[in-house]
Protein backbone atom coordinates (compact mmCIF):
# COMPACT_ATOMS: atom_id res chain seq x y z
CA UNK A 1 0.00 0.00 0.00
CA UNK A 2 0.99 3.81 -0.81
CA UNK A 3 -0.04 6.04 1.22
CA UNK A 4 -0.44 9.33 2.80
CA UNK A 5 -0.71 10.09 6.35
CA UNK A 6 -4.17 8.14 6.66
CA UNK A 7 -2.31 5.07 6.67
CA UNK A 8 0.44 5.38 9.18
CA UNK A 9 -0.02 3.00 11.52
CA UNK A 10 -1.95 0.48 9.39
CA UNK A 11 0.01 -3.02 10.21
CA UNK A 12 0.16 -5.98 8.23
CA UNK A 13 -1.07 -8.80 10.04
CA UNK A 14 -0.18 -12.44 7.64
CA UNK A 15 3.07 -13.00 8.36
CA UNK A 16 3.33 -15.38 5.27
CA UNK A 17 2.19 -12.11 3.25
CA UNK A 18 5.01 -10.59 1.18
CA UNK A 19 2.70 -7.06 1.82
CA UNK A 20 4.16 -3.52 2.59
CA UNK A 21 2.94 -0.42 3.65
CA UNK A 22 4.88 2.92 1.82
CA UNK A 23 3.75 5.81 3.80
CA UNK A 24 4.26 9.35 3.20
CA UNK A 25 3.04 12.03 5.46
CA UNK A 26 1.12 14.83 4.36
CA UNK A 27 1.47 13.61 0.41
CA UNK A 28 -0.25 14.80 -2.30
CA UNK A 29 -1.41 12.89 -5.44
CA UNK A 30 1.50 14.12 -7.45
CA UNK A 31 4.24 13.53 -4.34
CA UNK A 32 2.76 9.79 -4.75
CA UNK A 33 3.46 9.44 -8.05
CA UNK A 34 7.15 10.77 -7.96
CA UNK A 35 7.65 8.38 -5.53
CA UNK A 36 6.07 5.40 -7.25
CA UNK A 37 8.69 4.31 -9.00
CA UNK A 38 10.96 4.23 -6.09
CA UNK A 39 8.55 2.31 -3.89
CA UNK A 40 8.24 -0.40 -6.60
CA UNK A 41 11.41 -0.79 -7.33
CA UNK A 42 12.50 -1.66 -3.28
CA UNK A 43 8.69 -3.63 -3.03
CA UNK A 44 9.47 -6.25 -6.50
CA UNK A 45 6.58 -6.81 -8.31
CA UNK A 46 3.96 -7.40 -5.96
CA UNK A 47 0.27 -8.93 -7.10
CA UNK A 48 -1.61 -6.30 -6.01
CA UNK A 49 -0.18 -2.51 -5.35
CA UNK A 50 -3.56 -0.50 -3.22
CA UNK A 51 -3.04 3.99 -3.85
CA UNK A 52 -4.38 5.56 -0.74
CA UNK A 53 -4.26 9.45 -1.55
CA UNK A 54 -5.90 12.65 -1.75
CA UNK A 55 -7.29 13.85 1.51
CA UNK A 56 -4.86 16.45 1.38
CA UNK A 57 -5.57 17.67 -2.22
CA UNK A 58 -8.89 18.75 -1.41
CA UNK A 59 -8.04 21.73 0.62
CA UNK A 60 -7.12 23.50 -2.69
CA UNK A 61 -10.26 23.44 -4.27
CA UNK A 62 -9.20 22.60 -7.48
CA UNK A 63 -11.48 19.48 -8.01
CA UNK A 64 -10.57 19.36 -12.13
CA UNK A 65 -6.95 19.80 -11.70
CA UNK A 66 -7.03 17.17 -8.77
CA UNK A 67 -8.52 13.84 -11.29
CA UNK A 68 -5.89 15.01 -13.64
CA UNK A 69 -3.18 14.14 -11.00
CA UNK A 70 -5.60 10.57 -10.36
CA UNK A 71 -5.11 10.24 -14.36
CA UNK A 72 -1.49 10.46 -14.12
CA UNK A 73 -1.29 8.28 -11.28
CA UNK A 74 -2.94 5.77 -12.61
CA UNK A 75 -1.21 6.51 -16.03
CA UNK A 76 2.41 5.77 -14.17
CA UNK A 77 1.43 3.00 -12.19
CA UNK A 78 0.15 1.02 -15.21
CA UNK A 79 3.70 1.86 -16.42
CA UNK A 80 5.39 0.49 -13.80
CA UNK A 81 3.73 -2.49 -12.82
CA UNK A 82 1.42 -5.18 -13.68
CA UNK A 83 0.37 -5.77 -11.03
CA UNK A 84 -3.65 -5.34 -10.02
CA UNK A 85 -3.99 -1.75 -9.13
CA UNK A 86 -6.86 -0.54 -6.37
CA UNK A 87 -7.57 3.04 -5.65
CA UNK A 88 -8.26 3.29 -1.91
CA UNK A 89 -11.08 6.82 -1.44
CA UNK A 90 -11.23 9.21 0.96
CA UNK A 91 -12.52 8.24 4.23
CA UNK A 92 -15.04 10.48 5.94
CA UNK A 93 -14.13 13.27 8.02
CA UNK A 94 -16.66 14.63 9.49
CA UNK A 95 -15.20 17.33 12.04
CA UNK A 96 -13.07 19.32 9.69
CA UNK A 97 -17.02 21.00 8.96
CA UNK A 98 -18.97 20.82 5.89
CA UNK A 99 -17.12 21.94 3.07
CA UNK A 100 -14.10 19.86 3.19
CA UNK A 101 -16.75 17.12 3.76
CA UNK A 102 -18.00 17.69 0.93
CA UNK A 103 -15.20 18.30 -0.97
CA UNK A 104 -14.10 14.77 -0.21
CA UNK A 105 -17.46 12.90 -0.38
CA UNK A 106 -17.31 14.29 -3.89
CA UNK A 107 -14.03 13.14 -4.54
CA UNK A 108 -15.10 10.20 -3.65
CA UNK A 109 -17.95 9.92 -5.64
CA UNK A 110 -16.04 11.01 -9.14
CA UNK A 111 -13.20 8.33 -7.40
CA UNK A 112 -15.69 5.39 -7.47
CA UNK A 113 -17.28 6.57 -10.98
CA UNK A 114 -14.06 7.21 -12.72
CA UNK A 115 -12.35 3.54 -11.35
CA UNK A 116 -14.73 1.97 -12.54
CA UNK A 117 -14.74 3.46 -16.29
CA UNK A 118 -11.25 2.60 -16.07
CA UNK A 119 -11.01 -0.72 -14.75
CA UNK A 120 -9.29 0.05 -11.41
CA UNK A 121 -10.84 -1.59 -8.73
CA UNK A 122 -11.87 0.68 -5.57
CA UNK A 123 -12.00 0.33 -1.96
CA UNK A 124 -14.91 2.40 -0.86
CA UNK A 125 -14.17 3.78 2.35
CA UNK A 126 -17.13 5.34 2.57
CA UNK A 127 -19.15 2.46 3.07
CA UNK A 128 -17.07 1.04 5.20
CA UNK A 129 -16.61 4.09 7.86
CA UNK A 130 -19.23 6.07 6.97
CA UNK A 131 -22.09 5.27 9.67
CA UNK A 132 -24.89 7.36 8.62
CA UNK A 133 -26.15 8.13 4.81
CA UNK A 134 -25.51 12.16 4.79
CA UNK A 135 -28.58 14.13 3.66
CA UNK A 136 -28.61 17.57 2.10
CA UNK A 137 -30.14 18.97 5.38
CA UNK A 138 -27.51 18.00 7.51
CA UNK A 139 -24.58 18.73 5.50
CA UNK A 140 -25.47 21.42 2.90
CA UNK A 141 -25.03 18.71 -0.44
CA UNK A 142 -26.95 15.58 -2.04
CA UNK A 143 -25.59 12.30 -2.27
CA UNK A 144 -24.26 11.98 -6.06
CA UNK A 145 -26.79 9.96 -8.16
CA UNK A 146 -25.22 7.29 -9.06
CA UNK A 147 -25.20 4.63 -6.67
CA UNK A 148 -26.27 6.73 -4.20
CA UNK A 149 -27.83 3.86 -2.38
CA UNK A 150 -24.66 1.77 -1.57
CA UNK A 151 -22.38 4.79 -0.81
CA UNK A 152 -22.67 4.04 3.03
């Protein structure tokens, strides 16, 4: 796994697993993929390489510019490895108030749209920490259509 600060202190727990955690601190899509081809290059070849990234992008508000840095991620790690790729979203963060919540929920909306167009499998965080479906009352945004009923 690749990751930014999210990730720190995620352990692997099969000791016959040949897994690694890469973490980098306060990284941004495009930090992750100038470090990519370092990270493979110690790691091998591994089956299955998971990109955990993007929380931190948000802040600037540049949603368009930010899936052109997913497309070039994507773009170099399909260059650098066969391995099976998975983009890990955004998890929910619900007491950094409702913008940046929304920012990332729809990051992670475009995230789960966009991986699947592409083939990429993705872990959807939401779902899996996300307790309660948000509704535009409580947050100030609508789920995103699509699939709106298995986001959480």
């Amino acid at each position: 796994m690749v990751s930014d600060h999210e990730q720190l202190h995620l352990k692997v727990s099969n000791a016959k697993s040949n897994a690694a955690v890469s973490c980098f601190p306060g990284a941004r899509v495009l930090d992750v993929v100038r470090r990519l081809p370092t990270v493979l290059r110690h790691r091998g070849d591994p089956g299955t390489v998971i990109l955990h990234v993007g929380t931190n992008d948000t802040s600037a508000r540049r949603s368009e510019v930010l899936k052109e840095h997913f497309r070039t991620l994507l773009d170099t790690a399909r260059r650098l490895t066969h391995a099976r790729l998975l983009i890990s979203g955004p998890m929910p963060t619900y007491r950094r108030g409702s913008q940046p919540f929304s920012r990332l929920y729809a990051l992670h909306c475009w995230l789960r749209d966009w991986c699947s167009a592409s083939g990429v499998g993705y872990v959807d965080n939401w779902r899996v920490f996300g307790n309660v479906q948000p509704s535009s009352t409580e947050t100030g945004f609508t789920p995103c259509p699509s699939h709106s009923s298995r986001v959480l």
